[in-house]
N, C-alpha and C. Protein backbone atom coordinates (compact mmCIF):
# COMPACT_ATOMS: atom_id res chain seq x y z
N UNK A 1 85.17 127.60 67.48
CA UNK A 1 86.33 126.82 67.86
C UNK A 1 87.42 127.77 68.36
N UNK A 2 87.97 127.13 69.43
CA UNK A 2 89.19 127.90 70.03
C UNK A 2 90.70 127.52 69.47
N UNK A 3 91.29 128.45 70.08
CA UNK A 3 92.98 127.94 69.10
C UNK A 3 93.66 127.77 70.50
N UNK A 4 94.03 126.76 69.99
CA UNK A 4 94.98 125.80 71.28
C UNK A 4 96.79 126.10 71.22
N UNK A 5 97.60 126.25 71.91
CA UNK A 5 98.72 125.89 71.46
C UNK A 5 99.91 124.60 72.87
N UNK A 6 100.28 124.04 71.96
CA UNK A 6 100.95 122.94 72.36
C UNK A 6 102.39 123.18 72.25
N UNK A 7 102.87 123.34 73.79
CA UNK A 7 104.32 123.44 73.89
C UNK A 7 104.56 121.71 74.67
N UNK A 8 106.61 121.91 73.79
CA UNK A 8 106.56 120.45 73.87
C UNK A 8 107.55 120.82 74.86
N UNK A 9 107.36 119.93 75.85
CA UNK A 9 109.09 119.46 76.83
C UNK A 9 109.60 118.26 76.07
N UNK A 10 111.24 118.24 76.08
CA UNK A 10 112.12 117.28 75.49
C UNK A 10 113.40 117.67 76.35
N UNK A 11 114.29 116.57 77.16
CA UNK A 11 115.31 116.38 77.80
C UNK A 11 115.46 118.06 78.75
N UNK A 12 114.68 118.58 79.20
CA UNK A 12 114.05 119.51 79.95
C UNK A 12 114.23 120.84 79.10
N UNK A 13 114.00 120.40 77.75
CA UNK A 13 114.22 122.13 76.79
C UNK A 13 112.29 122.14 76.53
N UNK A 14 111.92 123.44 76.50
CA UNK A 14 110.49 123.69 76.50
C UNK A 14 110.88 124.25 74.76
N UNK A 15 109.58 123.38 74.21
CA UNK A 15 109.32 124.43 72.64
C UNK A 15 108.19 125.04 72.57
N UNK A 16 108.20 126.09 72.55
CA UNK A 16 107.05 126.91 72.54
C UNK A 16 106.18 126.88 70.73
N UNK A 17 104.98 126.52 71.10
CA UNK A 17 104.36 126.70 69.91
C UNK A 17 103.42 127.94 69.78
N UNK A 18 103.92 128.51 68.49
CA UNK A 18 103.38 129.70 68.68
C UNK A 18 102.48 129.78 67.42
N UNK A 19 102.12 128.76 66.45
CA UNK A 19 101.31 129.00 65.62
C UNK A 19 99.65 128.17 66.83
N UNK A 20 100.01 127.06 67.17
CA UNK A 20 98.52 126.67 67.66
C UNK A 20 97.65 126.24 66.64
N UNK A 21 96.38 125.53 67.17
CA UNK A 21 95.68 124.86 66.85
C UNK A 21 94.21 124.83 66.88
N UNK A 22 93.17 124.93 65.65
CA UNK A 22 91.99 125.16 66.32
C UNK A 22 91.72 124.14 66.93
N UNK A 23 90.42 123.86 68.18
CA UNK A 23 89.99 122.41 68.43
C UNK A 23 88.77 123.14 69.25
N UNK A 24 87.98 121.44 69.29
CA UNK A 24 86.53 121.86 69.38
C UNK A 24 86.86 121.85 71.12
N UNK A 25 87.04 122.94 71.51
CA UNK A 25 86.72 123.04 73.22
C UNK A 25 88.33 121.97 73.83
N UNK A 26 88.54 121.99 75.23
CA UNK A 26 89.67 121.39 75.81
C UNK A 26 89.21 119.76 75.79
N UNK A 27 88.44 119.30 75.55
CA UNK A 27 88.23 117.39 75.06
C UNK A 27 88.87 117.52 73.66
N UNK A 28 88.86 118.35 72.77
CA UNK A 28 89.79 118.17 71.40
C UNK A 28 90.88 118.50 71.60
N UNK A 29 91.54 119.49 72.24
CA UNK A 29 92.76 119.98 72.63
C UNK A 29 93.65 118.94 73.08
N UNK A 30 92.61 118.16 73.96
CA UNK A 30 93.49 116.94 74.93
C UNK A 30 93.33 115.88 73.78
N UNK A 31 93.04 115.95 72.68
CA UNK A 31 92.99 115.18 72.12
C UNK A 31 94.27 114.98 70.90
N UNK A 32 94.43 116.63 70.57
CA UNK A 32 95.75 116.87 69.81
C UNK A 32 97.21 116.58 70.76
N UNK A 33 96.53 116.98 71.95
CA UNK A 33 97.69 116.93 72.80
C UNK A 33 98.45 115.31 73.29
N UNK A 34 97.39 114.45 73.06
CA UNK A 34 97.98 113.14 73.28
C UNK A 34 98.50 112.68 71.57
N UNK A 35 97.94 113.18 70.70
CA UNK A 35 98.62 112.71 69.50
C UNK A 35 99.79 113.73 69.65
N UNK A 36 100.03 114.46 69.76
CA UNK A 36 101.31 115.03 69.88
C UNK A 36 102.71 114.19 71.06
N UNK A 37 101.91 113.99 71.91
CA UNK A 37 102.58 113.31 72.69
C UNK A 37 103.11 112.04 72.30
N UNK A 38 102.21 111.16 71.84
CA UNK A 38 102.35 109.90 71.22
C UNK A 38 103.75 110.46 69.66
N UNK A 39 103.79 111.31 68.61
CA UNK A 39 104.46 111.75 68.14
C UNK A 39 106.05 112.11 68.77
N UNK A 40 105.84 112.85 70.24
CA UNK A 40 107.17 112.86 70.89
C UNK A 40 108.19 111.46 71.27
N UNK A 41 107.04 110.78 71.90
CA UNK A 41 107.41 109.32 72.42
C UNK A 41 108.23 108.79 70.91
N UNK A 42 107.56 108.68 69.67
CA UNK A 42 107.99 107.97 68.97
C UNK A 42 109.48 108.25 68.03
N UNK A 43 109.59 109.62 68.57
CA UNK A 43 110.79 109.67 67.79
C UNK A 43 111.87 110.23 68.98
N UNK A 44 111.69 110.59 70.71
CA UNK A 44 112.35 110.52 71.69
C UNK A 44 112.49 109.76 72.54
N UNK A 45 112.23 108.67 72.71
CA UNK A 45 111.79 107.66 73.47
C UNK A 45 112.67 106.57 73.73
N UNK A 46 113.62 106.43 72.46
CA UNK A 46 114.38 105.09 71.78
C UNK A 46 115.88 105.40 72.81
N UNK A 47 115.66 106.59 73.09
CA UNK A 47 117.47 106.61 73.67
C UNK A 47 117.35 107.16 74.92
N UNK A 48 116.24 107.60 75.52
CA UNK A 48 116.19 108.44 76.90
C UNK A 48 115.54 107.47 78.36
N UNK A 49 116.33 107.83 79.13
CA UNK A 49 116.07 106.86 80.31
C UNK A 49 115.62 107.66 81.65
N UNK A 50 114.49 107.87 82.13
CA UNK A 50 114.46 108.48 83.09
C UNK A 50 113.87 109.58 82.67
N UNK A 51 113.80 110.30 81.56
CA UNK A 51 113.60 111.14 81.17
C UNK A 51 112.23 111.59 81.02
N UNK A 52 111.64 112.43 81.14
CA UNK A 52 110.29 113.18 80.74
C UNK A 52 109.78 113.51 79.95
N UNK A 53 108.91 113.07 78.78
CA UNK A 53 107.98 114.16 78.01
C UNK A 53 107.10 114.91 78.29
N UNK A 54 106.83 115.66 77.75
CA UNK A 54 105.38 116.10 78.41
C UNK A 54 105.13 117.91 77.11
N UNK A 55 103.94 117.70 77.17
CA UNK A 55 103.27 118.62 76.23
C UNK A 55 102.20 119.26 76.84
N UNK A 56 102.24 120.81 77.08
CA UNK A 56 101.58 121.51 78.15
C UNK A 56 100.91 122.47 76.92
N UNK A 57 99.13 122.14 77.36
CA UNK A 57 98.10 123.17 76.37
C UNK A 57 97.47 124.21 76.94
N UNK A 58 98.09 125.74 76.44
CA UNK A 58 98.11 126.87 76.51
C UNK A 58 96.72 127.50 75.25
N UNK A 59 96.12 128.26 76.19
CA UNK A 59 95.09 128.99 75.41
C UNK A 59 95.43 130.22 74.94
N UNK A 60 94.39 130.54 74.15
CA UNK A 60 94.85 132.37 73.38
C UNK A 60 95.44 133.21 74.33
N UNK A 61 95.11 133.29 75.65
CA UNK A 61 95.76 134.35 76.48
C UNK A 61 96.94 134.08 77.01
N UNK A 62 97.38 132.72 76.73
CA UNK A 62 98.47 132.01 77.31
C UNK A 62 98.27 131.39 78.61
N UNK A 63 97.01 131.21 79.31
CA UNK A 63 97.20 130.32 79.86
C UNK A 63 97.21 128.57 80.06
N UNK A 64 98.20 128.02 81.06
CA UNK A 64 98.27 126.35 80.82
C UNK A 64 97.26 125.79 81.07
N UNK A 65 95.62 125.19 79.99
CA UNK A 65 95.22 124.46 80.89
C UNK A 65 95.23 122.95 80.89
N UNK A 66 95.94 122.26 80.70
CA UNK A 66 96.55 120.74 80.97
C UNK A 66 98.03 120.55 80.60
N UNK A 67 98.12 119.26 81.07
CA UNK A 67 99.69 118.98 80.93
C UNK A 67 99.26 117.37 80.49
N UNK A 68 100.11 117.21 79.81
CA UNK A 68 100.41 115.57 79.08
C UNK A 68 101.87 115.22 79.57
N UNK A 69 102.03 113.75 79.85
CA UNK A 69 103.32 114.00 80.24
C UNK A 69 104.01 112.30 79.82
N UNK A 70 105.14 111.55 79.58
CA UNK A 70 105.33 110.42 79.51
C UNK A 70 106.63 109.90 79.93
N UNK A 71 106.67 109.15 80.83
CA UNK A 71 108.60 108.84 80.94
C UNK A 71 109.06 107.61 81.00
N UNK A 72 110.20 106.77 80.30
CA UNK A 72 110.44 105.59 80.43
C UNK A 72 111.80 105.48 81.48
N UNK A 73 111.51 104.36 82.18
CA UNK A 73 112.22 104.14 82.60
C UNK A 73 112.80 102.64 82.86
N UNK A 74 113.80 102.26 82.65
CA UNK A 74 114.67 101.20 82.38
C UNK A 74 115.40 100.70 83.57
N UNK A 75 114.68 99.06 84.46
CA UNK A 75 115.04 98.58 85.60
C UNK A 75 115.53 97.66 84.81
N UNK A 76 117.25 96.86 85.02
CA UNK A 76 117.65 95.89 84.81
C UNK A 76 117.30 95.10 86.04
N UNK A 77 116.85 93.45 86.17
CA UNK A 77 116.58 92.96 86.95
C UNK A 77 117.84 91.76 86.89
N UNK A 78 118.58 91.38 88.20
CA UNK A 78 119.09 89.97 88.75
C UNK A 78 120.56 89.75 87.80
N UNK A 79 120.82 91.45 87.55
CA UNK A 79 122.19 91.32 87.36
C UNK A 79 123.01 91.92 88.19
């Protein structure tokens, strides 16, 4: 098993994770990486408009290989 690490974007600040994660190959990685994501949404989500999540998975050498990403956005209609 490889060690994954998951940096988070929030209101365009990057958090670098520097402990990481084992997972079985990049199908588990993408797999922490959407529960992580789903985790961001649920506690950034409630007040941001337009805004971006997104959680980018970095391997042992540091390189990115995927990006997760989520954004809401809020159309008032026929006012």
């Amino acid at each position: 098993m490889a060690r994954y690490f998951f940096d988070s974007s929030v209101r365009d600040e990057i958090m670098k994770d520097d402990e990481g994660i084992e997972c079985d190959g990049l199908e588990g990685a993408c797999r922490e990486g959407m529960e992580g994501l789903r985790d961001l949404a649920r506690e950034f989500l409630k007040d941001l408009d337009g805004q971006q999540l997104a959680i980018y998975v970095r391997d042992e050498t540091g390189e990115r290989l995927l990006s997760l990403s989520i954004t809401l956005q809020k159309k008032l209609s026929g006012l």
